[in-house]
C-alpha atoms as a PDB file:
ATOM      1  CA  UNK A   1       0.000   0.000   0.000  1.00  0.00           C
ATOM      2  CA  UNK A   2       2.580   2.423   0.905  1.00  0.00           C
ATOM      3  CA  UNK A   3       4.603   1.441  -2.010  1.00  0.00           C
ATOM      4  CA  UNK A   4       1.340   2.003  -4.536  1.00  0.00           C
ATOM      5  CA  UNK A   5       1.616   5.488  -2.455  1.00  0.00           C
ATOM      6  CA  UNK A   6       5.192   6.483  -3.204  1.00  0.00           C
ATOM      7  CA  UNK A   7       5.039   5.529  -6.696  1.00  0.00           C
ATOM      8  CA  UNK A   8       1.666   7.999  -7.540  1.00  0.00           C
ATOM      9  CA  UNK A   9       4.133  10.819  -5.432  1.00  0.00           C
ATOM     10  CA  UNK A  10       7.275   9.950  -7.549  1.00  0.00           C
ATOM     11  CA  UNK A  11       6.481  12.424 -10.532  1.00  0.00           C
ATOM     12  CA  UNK A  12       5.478  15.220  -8.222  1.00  0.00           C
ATOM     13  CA  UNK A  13       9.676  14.841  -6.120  1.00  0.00           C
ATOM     14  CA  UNK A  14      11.146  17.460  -8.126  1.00  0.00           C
ATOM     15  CA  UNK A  15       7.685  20.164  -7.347  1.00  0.00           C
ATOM     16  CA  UNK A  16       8.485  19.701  -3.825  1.00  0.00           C
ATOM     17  CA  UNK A  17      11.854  19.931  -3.665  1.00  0.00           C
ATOM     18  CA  UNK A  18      11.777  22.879  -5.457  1.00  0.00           C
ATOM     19  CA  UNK A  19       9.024  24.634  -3.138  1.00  0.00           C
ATOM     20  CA  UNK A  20      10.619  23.452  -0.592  1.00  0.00           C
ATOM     21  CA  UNK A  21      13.683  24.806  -0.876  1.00  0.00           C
ATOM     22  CA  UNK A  22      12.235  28.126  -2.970  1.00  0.00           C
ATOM     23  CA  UNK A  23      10.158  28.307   0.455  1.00  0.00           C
ATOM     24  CA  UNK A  24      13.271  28.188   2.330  1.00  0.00           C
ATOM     25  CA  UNK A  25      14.850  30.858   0.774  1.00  0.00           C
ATOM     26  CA  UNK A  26      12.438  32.985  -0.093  1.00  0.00           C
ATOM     27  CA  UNK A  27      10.964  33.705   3.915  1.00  0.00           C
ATOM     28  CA  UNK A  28      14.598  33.448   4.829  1.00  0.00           C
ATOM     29  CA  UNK A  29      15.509  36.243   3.045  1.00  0.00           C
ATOM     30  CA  UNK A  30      12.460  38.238   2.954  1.00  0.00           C
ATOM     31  CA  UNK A  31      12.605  38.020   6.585  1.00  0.00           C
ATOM     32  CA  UNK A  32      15.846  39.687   7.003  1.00  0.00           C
ATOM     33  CA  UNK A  33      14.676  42.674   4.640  1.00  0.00           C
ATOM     34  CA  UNK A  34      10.912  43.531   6.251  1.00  0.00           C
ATOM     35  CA  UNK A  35      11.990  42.599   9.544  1.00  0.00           C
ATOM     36  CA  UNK A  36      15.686  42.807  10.363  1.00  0.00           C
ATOM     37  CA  UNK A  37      15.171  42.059  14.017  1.00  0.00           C
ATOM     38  CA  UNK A  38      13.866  38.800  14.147  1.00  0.00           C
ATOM     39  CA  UNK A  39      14.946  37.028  10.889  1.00  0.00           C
ATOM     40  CA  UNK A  40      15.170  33.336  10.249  1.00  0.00           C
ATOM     41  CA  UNK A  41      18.299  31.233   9.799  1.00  0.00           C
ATOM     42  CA  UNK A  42      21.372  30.642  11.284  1.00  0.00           C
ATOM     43  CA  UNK A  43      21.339  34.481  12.991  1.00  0.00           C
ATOM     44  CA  UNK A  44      18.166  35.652  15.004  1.00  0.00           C
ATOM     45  CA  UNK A  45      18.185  38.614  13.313  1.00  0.00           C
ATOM     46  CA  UNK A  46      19.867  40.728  11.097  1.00  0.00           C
ATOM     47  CA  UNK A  47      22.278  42.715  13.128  1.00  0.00           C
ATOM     48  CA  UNK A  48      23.786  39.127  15.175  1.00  0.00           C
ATOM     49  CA  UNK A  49      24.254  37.873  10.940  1.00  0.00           C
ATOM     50  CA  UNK A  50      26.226  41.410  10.789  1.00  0.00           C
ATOM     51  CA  UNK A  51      28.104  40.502  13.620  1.00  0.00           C
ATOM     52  CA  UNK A  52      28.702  36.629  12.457  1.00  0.00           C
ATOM     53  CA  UNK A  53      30.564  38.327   9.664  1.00  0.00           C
ATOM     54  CA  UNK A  54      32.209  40.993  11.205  1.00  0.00           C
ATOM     55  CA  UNK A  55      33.678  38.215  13.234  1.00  0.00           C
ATOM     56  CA  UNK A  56      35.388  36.873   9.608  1.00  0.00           C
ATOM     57  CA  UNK A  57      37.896  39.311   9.705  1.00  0.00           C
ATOM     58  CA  UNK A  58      39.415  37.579   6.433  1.00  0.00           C
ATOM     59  CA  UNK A  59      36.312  37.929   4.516  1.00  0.00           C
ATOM     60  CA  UNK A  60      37.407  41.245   2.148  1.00  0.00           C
ATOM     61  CA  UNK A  61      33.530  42.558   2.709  1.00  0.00           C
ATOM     62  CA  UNK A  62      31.669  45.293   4.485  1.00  0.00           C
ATOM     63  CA  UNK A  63      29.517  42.863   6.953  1.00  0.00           C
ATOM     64  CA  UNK A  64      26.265  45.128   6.259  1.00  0.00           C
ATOM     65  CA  UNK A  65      26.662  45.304   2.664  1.00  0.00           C
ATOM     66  CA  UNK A  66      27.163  41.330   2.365  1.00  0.00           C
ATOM     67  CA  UNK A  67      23.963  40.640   4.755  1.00  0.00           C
ATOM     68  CA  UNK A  68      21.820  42.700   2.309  1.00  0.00           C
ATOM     69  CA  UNK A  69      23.462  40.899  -0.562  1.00  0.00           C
ATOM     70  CA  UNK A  70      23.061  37.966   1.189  1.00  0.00           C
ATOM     71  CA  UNK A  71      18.876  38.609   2.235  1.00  0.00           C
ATOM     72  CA  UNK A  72      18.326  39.509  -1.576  1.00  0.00           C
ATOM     73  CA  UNK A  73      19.997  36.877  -3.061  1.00  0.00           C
ATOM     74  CA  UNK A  74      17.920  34.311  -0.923  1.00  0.00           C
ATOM     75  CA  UNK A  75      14.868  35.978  -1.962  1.00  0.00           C
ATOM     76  CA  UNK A  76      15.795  35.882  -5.222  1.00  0.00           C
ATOM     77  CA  UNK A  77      16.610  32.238  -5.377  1.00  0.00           C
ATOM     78  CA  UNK A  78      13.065  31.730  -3.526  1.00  0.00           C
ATOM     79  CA  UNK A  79      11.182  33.483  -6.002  1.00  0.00           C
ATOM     80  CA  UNK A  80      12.825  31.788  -9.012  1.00  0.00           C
ATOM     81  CA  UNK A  81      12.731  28.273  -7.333  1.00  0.00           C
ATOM     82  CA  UNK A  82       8.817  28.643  -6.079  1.00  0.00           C
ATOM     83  CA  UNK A  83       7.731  29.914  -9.874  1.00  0.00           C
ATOM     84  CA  UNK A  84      10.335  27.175 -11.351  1.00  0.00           C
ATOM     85  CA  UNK A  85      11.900  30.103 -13.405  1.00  0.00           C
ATOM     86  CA  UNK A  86      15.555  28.687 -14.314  1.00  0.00           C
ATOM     87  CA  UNK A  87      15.422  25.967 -11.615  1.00  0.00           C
ATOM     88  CA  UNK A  88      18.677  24.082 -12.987  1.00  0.00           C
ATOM     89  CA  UNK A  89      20.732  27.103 -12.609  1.00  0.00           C
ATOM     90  CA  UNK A  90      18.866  28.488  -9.359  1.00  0.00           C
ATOM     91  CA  UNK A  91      19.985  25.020  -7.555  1.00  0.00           C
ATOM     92  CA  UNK A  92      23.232  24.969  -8.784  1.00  0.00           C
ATOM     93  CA  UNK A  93      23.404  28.478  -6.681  1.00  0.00           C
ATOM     94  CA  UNK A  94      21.895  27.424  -4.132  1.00  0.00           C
ATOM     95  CA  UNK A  95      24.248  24.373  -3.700  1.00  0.00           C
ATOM     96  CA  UNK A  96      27.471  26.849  -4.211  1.00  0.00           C
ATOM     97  CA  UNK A  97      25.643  28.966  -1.565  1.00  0.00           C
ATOM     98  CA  UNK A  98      25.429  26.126   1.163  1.00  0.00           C
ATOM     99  CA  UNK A  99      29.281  25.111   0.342  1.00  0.00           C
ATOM    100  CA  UNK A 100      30.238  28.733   0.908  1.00  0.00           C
ATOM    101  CA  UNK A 101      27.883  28.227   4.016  1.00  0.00           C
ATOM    102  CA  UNK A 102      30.201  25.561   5.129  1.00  0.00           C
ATOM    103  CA  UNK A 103      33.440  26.850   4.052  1.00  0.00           C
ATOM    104  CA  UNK A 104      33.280  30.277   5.848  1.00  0.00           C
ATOM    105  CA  UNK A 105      31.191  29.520   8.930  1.00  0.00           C
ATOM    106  CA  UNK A 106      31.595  27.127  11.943  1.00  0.00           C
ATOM    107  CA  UNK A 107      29.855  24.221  10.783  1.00  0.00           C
ATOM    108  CA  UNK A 108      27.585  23.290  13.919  1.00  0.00           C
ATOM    109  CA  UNK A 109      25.851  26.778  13.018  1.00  0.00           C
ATOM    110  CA  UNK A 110      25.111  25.013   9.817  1.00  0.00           C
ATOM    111  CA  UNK A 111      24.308  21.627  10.333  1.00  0.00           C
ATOM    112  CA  UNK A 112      20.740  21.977   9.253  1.00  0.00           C
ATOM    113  CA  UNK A 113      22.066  23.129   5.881  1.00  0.00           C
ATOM    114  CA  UNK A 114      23.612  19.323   4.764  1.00  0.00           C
ATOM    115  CA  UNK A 115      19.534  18.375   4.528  1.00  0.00           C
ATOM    116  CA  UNK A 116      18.976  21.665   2.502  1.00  0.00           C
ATOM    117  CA  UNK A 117      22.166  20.649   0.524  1.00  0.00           C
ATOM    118  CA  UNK A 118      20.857  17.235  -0.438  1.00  0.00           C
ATOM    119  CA  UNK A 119      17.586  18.323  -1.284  1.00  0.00           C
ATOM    120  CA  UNK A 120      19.291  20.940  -3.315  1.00  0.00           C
ATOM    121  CA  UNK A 121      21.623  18.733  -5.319  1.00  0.00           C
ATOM    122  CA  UNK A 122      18.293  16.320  -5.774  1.00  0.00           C
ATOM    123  CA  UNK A 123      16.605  19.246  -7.236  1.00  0.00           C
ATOM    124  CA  UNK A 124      19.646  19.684  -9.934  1.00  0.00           C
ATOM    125  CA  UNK A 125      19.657  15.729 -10.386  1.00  0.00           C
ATOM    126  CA  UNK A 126      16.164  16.117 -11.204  1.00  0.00           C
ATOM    127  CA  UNK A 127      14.024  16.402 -14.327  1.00  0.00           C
ATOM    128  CA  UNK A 128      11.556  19.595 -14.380  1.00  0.00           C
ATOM    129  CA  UNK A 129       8.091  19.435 -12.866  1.00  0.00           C
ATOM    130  CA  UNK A 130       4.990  19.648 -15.223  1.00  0.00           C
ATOM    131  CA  UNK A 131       4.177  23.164 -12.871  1.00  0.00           C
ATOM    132  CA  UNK A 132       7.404  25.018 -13.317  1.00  0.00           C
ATOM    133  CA  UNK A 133       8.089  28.143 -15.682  1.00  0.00           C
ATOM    134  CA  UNK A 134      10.719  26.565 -17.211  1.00  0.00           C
ATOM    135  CA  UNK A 135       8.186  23.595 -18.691  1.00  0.00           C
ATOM    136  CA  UNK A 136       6.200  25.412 -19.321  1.00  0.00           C
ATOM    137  CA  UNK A 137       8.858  28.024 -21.954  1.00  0.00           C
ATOM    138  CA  UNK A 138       9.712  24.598 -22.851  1.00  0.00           C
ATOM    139  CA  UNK A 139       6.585  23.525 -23.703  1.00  0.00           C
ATOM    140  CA  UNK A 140       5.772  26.613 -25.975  1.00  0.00           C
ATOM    141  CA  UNK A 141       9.491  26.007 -27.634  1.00  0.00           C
ATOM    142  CA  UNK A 142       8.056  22.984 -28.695  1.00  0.00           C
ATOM    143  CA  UNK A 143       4.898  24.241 -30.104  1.00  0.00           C
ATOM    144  CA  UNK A 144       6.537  27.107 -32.295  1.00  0.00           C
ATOM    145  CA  UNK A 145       8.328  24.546 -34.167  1.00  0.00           C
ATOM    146  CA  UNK A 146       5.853  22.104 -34.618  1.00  0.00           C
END
């Protein structure tokens, strides 16, 4: 029974990875730009993220100006991942981004980002779902010629 289950879900693994993640992103950042004092993720809020980096003293950044980078980009990859607009290229960044994640901070701030990390790299291993953007430019490609 559960089998028959997981086999009528199977088409519909790439749609929720790539909500799930685009979700992710999208309220993480978006978070950190309408309220910067009680954001989601690895910082409670913006300014302790501006502080995380400060603390990088390596990093060749102004900490404020990379947390705003930062907060956009992740809404940016949210949008694009929840409307399926480029989602190949949108989870290759968002893989880089978790690696960076790991390089640069202490990993046991991180360690909920290996699960985000596999679903990511599933998402890029992944064919596109009948509901993206992408399918459906791909779709009307397909028409023109015809």
């Amino acid at each position: 029974m559960l089998e028959n289950f997981s086999l009528k879900l199977k088409p519909y693994l790439p749609l929720f990875l790539r909500l799930g993640l685009g979700f992710i992103f999208f309220w993480s950042g978006l978070s950190k730009i309408i309220s910067p004092e009680s954001s989601i993720g690895v910082c409670a809020n913006r300014g302790e993220a501006i502080d995380l980096v400060s603390s990088l003293y390596w990093l060749p950044f102004d900490p404020e100006g990379f947390v705003w980078v930062q907060s956009y980009l992740e809404l940016l990859l949210g949008l694009a991942l929840l409307v399926g607009f480029l989602v190949p290229l949108t989870a290759l960044v968002s893989i880089i981004v978790f690696v960076l994640f790991f390089v640069i901070l202490d990993f046991s701030l991180i360690w909920k980002n290996v699960g985000l990390l596999g679903a990511a790299l599933a998402l890029l291993a992944s064919e596109l779902d009948k509901f993206s953007l992408d399918n459906l430019f791909k779709r009307q490609k397909i028409n023109k010629h015809i």
